[in-house]
N, C-alpha and C. Protein backbone atom coordinates (compact mmCIF):
# COMPACT_ATOMS: atom_id res chain seq x y z
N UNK A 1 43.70 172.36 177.34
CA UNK A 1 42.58 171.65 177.98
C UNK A 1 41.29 172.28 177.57
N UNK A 2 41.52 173.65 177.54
CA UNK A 2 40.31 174.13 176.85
C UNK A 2 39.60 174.12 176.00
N UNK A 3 40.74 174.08 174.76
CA UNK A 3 40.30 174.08 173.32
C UNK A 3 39.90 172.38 173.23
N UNK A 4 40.17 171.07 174.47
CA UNK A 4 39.87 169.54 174.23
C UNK A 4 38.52 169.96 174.56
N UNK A 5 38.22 170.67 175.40
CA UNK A 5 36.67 170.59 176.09
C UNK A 5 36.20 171.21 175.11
N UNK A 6 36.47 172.53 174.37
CA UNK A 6 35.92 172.99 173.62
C UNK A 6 35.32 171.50 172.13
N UNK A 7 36.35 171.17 172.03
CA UNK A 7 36.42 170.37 170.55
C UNK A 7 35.42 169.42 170.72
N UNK A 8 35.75 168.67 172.24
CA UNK A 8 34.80 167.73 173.22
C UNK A 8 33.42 168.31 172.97
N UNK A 9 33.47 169.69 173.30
CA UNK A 9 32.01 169.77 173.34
C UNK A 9 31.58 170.45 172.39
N UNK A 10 32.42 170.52 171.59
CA UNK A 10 31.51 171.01 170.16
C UNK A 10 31.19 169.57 169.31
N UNK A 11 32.03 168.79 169.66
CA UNK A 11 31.83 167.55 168.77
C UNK A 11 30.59 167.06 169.25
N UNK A 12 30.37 166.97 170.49
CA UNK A 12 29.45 166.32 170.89
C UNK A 12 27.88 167.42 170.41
N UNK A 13 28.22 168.74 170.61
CA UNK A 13 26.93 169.48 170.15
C UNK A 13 27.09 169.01 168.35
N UNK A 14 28.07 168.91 167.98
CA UNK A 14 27.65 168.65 166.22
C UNK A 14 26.70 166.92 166.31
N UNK A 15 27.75 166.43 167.42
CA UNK A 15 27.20 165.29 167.40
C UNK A 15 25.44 165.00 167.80
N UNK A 16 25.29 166.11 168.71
CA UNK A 16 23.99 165.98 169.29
C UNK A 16 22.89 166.74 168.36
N UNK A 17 23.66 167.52 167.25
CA UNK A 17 22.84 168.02 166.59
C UNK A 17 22.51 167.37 165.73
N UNK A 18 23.57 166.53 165.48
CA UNK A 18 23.35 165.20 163.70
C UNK A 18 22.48 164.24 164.83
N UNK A 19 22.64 163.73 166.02
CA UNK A 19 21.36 162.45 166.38
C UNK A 19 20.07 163.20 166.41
N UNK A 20 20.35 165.06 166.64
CA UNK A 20 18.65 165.33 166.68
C UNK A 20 18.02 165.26 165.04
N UNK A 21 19.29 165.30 164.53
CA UNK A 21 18.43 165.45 163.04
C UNK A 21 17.97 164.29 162.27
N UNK A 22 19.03 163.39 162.74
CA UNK A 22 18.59 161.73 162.65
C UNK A 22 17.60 160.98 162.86
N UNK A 23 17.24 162.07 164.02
CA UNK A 23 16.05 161.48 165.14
C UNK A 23 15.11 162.37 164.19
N UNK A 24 15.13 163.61 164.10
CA UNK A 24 13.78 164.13 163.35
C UNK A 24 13.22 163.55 161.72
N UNK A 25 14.87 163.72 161.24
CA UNK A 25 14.56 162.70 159.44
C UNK A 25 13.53 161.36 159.88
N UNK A 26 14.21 161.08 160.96
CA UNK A 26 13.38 159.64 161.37
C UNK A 26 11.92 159.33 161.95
N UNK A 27 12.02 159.97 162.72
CA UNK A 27 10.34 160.51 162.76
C UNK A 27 9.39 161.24 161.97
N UNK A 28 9.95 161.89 161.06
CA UNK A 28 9.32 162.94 160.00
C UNK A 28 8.75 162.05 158.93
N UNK A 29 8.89 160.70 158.45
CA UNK A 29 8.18 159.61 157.85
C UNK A 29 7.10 159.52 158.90
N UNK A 30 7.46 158.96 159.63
CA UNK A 30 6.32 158.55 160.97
C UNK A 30 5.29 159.36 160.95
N UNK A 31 5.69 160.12 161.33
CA UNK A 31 4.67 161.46 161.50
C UNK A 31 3.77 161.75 159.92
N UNK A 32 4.79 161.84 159.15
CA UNK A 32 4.14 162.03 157.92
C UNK A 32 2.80 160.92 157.47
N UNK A 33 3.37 159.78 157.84
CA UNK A 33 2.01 158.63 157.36
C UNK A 33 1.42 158.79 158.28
N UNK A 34 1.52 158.85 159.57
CA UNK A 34 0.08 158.80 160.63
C UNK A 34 -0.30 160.14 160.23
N UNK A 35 -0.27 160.73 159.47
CA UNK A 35 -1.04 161.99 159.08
C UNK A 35 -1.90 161.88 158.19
N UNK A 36 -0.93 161.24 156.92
CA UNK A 36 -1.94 160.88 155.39
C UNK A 36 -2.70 160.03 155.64
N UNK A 37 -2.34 158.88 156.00
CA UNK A 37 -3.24 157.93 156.24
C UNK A 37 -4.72 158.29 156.04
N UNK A 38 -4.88 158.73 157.17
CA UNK A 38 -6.90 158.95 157.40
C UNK A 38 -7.09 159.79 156.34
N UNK A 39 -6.34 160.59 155.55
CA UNK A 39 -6.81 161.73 154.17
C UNK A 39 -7.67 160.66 153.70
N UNK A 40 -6.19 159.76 153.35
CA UNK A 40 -6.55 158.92 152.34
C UNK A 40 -7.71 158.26 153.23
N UNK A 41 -8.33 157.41 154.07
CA UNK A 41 -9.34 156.89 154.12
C UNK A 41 -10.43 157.56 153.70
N UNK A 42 -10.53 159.29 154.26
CA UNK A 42 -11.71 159.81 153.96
C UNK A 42 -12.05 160.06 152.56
N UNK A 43 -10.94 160.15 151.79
CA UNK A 43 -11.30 159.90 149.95
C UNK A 43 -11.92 159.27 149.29
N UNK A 44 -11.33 157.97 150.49
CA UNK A 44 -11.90 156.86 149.57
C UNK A 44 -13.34 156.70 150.07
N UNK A 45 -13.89 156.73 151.82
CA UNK A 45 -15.15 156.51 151.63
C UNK A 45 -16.02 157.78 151.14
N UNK A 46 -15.31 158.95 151.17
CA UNK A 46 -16.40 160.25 150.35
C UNK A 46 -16.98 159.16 149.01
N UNK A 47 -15.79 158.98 148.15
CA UNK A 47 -15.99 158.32 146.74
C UNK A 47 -16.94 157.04 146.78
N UNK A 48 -16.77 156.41 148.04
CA UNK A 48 -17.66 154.70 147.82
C UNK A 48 -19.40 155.58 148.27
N UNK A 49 -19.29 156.70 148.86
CA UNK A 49 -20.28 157.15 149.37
C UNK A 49 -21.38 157.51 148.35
N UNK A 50 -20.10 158.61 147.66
CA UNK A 50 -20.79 159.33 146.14
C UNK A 50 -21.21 158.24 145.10
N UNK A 51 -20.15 157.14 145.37
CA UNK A 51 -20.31 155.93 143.73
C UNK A 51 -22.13 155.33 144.37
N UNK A 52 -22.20 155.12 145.87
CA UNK A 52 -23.91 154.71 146.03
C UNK A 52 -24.54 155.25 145.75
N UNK A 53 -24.67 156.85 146.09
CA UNK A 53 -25.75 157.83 145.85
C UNK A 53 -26.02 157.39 144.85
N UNK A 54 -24.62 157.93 143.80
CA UNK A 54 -25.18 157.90 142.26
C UNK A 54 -25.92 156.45 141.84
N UNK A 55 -25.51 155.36 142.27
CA UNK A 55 -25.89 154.23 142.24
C UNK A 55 -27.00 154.47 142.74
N UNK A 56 -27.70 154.57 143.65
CA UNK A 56 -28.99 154.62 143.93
C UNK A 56 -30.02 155.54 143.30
N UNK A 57 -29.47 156.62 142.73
CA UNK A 57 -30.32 157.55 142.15
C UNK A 57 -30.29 157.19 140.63
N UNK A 58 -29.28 156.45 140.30
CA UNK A 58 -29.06 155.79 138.69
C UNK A 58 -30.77 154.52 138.71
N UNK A 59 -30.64 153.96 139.70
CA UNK A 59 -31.61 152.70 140.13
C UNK A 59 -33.31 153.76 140.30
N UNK A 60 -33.15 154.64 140.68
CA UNK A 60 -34.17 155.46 141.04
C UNK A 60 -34.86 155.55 139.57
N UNK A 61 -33.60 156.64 138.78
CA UNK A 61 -34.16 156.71 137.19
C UNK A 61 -34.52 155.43 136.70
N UNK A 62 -33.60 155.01 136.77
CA UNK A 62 -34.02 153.58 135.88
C UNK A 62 -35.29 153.02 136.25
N UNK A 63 -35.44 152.73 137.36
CA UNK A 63 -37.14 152.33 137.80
C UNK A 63 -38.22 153.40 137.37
N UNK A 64 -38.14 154.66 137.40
CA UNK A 64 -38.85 155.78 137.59
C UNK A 64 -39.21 155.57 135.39
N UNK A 65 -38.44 155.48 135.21
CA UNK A 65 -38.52 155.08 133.12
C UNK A 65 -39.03 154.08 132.97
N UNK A 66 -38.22 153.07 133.72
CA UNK A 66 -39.64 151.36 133.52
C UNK A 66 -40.98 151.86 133.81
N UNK A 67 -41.15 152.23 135.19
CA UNK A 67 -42.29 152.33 135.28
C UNK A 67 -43.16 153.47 134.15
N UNK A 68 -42.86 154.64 133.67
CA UNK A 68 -43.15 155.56 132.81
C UNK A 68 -43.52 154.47 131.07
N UNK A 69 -42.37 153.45 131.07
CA UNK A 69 -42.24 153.17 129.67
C UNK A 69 -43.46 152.05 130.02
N UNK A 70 -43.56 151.36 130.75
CA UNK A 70 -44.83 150.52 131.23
C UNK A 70 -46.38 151.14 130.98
N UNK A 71 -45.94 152.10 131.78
CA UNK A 71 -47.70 153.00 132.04
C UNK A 71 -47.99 153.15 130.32
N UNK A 72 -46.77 153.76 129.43
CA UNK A 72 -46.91 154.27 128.59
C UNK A 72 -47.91 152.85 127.52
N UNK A 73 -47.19 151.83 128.03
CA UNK A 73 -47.29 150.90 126.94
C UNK A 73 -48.33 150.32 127.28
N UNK A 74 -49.29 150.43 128.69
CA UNK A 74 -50.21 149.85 128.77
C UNK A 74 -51.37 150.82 128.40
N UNK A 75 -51.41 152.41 128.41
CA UNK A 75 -52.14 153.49 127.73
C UNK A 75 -52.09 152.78 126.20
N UNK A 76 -50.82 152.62 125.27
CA UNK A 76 -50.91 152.61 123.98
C UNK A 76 -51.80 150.84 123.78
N UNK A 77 -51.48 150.24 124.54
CA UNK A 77 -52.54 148.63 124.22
C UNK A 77 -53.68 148.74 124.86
N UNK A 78 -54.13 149.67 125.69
CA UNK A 78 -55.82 149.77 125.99
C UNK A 78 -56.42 150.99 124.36
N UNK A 79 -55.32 151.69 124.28
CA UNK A 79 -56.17 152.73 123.23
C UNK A 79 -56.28 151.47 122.02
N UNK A 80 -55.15 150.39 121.73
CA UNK A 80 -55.31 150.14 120.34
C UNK A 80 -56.38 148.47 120.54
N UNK A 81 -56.57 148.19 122.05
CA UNK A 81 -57.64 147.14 122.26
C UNK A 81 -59.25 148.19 122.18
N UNK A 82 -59.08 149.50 122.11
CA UNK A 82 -60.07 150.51 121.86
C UNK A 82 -60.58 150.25 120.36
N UNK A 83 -59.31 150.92 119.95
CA UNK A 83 -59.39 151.01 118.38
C UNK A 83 -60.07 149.39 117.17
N UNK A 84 -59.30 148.51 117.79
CA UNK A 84 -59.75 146.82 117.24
C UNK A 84 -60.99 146.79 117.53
N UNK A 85 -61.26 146.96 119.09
CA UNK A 85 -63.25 146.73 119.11
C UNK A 85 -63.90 147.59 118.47
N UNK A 86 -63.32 149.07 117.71
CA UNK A 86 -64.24 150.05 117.61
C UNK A 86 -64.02 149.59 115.61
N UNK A 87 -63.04 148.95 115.41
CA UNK A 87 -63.19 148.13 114.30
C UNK A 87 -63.98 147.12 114.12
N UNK A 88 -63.83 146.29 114.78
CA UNK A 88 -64.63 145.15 114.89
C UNK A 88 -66.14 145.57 115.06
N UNK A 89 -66.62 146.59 115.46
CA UNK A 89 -67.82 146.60 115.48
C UNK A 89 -68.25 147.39 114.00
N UNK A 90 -67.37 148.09 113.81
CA UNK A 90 -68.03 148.72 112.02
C UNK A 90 -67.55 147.89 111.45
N UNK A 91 -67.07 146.39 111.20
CA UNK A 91 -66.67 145.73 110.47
C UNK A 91 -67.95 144.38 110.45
N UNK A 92 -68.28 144.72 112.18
CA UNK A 92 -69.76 144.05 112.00
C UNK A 92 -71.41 144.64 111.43
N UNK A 93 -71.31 145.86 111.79
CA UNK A 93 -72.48 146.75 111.06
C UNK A 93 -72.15 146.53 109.50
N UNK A 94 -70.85 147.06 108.72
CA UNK A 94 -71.03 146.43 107.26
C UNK A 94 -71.02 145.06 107.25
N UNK A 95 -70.61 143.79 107.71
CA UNK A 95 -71.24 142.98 107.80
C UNK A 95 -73.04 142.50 107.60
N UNK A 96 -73.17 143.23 108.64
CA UNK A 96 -74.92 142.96 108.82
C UNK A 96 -75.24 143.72 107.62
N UNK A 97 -75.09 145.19 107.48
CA UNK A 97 -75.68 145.85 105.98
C UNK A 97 -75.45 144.84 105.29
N UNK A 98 -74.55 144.34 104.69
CA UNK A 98 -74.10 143.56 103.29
C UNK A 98 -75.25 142.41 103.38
N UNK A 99 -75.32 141.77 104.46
CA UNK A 99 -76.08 140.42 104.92
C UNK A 99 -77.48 141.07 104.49
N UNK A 100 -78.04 142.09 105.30
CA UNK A 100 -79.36 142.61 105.00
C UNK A 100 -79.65 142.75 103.37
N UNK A 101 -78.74 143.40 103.06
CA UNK A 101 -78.70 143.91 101.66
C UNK A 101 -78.93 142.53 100.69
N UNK A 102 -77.90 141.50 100.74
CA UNK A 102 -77.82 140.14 100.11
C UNK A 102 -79.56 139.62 100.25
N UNK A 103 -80.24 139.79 101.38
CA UNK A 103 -81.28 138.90 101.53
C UNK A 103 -82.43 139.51 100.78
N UNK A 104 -82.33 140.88 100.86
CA UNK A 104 -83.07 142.25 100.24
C UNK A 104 -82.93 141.52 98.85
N UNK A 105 -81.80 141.53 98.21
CA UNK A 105 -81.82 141.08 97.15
C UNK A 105 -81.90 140.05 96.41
N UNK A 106 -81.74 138.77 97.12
CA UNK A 106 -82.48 137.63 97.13
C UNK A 106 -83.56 137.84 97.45
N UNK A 107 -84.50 138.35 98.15
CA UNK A 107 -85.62 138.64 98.10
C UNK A 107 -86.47 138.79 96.65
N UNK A 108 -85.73 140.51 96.78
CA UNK A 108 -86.30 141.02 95.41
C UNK A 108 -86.64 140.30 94.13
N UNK A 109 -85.21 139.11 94.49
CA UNK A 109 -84.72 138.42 93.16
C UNK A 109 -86.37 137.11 92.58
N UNK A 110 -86.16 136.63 94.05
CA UNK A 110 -87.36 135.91 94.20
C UNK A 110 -89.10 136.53 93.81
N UNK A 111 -89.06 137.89 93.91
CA UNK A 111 -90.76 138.36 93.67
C UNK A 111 -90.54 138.64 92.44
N UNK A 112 -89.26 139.17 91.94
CA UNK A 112 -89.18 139.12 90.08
C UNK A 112 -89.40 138.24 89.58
N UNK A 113 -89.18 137.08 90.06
CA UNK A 113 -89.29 135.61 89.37
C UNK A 113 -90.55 135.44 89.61
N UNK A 114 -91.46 135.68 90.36
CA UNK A 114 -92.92 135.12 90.81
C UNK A 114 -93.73 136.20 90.22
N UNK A 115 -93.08 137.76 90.04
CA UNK A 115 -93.18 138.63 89.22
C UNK A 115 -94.03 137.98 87.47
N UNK A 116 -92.31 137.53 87.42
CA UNK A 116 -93.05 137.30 85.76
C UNK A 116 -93.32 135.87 85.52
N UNK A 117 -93.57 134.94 86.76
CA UNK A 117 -94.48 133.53 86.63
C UNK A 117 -95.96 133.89 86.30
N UNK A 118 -96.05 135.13 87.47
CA UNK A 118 -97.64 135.26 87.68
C UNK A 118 -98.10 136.06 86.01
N UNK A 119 -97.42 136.91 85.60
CA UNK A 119 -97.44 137.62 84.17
C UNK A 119 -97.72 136.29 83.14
N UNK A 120 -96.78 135.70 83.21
CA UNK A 120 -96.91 134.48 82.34
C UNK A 120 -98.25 133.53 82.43
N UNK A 121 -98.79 133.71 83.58
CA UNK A 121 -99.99 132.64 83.81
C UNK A 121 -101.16 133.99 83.61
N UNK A 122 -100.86 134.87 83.56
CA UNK A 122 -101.85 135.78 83.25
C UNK A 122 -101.99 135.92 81.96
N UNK A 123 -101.43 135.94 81.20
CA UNK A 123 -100.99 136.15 79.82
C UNK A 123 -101.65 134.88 78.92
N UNK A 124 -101.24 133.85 79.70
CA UNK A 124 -102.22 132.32 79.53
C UNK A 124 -102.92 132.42 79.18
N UNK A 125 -103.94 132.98 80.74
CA UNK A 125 -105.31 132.63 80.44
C UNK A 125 -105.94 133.81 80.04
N UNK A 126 -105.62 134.74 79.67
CA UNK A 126 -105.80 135.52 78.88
C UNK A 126 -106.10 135.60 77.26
N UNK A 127 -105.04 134.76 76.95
CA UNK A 127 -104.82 134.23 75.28
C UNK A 127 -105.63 133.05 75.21
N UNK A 128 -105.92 132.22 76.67
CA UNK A 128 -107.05 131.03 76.37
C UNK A 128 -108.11 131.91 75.98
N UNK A 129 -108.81 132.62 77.24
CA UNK A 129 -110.09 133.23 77.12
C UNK A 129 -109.97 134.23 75.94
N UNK A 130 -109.30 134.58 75.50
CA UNK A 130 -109.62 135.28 73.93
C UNK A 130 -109.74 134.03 72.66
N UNK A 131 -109.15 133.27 72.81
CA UNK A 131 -109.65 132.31 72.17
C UNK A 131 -110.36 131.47 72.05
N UNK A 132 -111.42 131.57 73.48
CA UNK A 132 -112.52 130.57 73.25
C UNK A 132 -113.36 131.88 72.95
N UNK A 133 -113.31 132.70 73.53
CA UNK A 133 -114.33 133.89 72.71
C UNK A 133 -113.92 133.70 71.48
N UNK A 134 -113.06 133.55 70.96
CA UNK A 134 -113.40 133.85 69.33
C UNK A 134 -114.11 132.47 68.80
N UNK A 135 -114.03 131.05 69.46
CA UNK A 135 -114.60 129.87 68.82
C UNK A 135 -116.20 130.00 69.36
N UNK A 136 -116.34 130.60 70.32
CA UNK A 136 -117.87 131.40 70.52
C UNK A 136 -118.41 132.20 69.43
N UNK A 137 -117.55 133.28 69.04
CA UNK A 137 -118.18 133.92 68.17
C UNK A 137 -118.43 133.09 66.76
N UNK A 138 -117.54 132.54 66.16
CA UNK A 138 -117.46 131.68 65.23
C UNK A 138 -119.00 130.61 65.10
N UNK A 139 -119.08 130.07 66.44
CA UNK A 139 -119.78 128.90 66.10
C UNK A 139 -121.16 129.92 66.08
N UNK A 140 -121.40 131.06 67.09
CA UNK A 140 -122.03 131.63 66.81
C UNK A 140 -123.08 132.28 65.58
N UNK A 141 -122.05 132.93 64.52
CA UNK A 141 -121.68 133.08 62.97
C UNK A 141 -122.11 132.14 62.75
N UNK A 142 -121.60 130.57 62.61
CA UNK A 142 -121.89 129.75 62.16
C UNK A 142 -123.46 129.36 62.03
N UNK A 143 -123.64 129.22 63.49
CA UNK A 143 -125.27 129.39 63.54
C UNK A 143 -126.33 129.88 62.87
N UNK A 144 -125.51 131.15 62.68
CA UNK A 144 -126.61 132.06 61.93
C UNK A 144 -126.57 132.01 60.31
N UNK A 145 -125.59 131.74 59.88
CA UNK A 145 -125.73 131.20 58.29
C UNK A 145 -126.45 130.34 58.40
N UNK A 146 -126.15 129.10 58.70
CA UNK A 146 -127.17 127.75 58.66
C UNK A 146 -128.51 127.73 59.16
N UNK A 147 -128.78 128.73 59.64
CA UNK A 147 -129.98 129.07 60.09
C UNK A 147 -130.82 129.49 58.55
N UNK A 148 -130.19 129.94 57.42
CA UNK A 148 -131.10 129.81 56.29
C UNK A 148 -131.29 128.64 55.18
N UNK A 149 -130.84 127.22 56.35
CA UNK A 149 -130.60 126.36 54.97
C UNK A 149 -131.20 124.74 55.64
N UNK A 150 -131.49 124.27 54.84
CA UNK A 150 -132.27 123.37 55.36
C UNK A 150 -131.12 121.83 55.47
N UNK A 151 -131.10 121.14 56.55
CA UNK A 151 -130.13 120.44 57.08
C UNK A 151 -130.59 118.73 56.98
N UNK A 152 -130.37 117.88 56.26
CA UNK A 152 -130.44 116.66 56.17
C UNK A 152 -130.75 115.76 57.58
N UNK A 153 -131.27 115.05 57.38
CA UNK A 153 -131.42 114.67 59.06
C UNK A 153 -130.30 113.37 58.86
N UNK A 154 -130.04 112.47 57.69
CA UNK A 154 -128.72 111.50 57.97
C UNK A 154 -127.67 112.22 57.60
N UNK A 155 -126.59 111.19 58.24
CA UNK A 155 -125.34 111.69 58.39
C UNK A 155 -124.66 111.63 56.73
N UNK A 156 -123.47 111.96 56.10
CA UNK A 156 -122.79 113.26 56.56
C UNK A 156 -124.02 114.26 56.33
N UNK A 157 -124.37 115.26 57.24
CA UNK A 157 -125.33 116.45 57.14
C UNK A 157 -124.87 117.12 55.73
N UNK A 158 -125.88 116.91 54.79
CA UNK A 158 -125.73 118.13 53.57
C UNK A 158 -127.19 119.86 54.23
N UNK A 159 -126.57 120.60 53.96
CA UNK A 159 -126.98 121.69 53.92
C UNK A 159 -127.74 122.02 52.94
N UNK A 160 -128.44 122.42 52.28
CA UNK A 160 -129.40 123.22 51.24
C UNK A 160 -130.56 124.14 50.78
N UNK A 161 -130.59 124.61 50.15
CA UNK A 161 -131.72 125.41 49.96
C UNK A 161 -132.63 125.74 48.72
N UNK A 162 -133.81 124.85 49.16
CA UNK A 162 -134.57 125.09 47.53
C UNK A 162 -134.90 126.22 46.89
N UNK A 163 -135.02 125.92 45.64
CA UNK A 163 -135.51 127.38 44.73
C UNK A 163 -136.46 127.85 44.91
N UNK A 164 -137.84 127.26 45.57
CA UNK A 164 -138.93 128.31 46.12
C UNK A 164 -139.09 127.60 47.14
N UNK A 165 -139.85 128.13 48.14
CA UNK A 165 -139.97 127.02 49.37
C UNK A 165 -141.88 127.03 49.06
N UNK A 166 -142.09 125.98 49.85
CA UNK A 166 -143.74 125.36 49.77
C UNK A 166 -144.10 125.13 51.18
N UNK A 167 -144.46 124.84 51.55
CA UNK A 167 -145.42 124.63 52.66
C UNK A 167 -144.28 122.59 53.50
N UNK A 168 -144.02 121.94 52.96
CA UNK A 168 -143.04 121.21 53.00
C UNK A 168 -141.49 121.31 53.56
N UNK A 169 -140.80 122.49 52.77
CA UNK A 169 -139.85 122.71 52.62
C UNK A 169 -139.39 123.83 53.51
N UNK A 170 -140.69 124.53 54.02
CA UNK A 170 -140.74 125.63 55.44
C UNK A 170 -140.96 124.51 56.78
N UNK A 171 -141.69 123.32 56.56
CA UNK A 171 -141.40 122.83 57.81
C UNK A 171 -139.94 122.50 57.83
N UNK A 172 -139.44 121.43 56.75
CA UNK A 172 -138.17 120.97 57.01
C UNK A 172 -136.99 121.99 57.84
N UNK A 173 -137.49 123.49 57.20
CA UNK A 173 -136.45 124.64 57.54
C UNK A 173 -136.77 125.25 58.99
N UNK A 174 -137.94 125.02 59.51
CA UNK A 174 -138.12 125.23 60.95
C UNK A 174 -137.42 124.27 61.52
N UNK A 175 -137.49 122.69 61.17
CA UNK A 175 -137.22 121.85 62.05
C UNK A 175 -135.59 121.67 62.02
N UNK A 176 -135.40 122.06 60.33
CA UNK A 176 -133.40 121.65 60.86
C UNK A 176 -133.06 122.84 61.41
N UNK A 177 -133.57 124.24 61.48
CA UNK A 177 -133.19 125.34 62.42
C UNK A 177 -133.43 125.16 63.75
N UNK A 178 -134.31 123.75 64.53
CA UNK A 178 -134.32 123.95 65.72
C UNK A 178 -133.91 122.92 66.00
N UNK A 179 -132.76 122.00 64.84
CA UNK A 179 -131.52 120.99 65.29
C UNK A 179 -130.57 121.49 65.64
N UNK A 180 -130.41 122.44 63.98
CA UNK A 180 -128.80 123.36 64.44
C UNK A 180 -128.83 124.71 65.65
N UNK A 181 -129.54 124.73 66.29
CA UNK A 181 -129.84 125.89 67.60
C UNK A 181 -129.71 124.95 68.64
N UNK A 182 -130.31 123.69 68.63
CA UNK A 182 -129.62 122.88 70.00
C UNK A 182 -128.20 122.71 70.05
N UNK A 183 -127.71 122.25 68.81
CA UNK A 183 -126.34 121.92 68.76
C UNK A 183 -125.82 122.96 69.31
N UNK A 184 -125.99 124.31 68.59
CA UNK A 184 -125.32 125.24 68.90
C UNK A 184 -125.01 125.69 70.16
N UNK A 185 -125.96 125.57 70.40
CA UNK A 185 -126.47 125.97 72.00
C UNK A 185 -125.75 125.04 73.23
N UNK A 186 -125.52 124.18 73.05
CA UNK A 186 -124.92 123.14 73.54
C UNK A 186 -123.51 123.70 73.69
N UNK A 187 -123.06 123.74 71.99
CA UNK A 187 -121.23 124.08 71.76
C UNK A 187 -121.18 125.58 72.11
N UNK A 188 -121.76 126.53 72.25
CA UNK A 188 -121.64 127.56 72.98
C UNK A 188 -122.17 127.89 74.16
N UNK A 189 -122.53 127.11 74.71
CA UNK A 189 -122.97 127.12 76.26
C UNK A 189 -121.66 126.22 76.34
N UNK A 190 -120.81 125.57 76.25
CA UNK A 190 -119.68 124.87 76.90
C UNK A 190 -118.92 125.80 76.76
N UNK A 191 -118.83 126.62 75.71
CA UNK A 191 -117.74 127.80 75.21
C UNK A 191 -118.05 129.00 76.83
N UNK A 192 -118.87 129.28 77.14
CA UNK A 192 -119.58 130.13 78.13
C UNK A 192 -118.79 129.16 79.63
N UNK A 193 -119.00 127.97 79.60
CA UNK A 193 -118.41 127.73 81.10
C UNK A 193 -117.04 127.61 81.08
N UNK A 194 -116.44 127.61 80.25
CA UNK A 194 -114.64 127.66 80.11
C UNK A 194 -114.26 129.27 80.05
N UNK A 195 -115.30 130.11 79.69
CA UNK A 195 -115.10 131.46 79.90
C UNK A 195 -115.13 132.03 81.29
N UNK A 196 -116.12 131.02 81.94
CA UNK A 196 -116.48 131.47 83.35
C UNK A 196 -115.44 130.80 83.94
N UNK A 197 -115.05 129.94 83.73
CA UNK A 197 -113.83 129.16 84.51
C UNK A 197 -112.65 130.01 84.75
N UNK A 198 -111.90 130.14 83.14
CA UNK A 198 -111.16 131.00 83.24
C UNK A 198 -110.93 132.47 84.00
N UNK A 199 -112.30 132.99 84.14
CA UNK A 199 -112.53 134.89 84.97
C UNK A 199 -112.40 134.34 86.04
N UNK A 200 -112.89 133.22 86.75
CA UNK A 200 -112.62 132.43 88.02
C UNK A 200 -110.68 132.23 88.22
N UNK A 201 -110.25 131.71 87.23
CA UNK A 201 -108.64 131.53 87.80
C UNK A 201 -107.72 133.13 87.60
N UNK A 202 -108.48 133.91 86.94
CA UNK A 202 -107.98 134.82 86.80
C UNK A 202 -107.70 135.23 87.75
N UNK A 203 -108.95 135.80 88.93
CA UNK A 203 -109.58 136.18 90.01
C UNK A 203 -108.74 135.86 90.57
N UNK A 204 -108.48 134.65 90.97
CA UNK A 204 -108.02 133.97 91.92
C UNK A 204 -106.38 134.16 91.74
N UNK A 205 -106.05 134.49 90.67
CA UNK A 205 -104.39 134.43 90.12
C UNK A 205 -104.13 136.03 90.75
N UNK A 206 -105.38 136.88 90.33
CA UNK A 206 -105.20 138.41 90.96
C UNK A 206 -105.26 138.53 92.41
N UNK A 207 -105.69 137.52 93.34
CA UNK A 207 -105.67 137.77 94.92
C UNK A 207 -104.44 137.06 95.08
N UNK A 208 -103.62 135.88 94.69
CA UNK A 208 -102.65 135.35 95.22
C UNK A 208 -101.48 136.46 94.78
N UNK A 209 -101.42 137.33 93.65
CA UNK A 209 -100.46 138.47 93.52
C UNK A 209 -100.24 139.23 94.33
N UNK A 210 -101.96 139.42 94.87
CA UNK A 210 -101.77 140.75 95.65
C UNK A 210 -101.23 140.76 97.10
N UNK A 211 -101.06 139.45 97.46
CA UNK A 211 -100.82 138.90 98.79
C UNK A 211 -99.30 138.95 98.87
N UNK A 212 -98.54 138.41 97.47
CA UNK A 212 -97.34 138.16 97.63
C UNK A 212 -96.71 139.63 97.46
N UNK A 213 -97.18 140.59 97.04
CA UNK A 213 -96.34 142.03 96.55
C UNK A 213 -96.11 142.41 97.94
């Protein structure tokens, strides 16, 4: 009876020891996931936490460079809207020089030309008035030969001079000497106002020069 109770109650302690272990294998899952569980939640929001930061501080840089690459690019298009006007304006000063210069020299070009108009009209009446002086002197000359010769009073005028003169032949020579002295006098007194004419345009050619220089 003893060794039944014994067997009885050892079976039942093996037995009670295999349901406690049954019971613990069996709960020891249980236990195990209501444990991991929350690890695992806090992993994952550490990580969704860290993936924003970085996300937000990625968004930070990135704005913080736009704005840098902006500033930058609106410094480099005010310096080079600097640089174009500071072109544009020495592109207008040689402009204007060149323009000044062109008119300078159209200018110039123009008083050379009026230069050697006025030379040329000087030169004119220059070569006139030496040449009526010389038909002055001439008729002059002329005068004075014929002044020893006695002058026909019809036309064509013969000239002559007798082999002795008489009392006759000295009037004739007074009187055709005070034909050929009117004539003369006449054709060189006209010779005299084309001389005076001319010192007159001269004059006048020398004040309009002096106005234009």
């Amino acid at each position: 009876l003893s060794s039944g109770i014994n067997a009885e109650y050892g079976g039942k302690e093996e037995a009670g020891e295999d349901g406690d272990r049954e019971a613990t294998e069996n709960a020891s899952p249980a236990l195990m996931s209501a444990v991991t569980c929350p690890i695992q939640n806090r992993d994952t929001a550490s990580s969704v936490v860290s993936d924003s930061k970085n996300l937000n501080r990625s968004k930070r840089l990135f704005g913080s460079l736009l704005m840098g690459t902006l500033r930058q690019f609106k410094q480099d298009k005010e310096k080079t809207k600097d640089t174009d006007t500071k072109q544009q304006e020495m592109w207008g000063k040689v402009e204007k020089r060149e323009a000044q210069e062109a008119a300078r020299t159209a200018e110039d070009r123009q008083k050379l030309v009026q230069c050697k108009s006025a030379v040329h009209t000087e030169i004119r009446l220059l070569e006139k008035q030496m040449e009526i002086a010389q038909m002055k002197t001439r008729a002059a000359e002329e005068r004075d030969k014929l002044a020893g010769f006695i002058r026909t009073k019809s036309k064509p005028h013969i000239y002559y001079l007798p082999k002795d003169h008489n009392e006759q032949t000295q009037n004739e020579l007074e009187d055709s000497n005070y034909r050929v002295e009117k004539e003369y006098k006449v054709r060189i007194g006209g010779y005299d106002s084309q001389l005076s004419g001319i010192k007159n345009e001269l004059l006048e050619h020398e004040d309009r020069v002096a106005e234009n220089i």
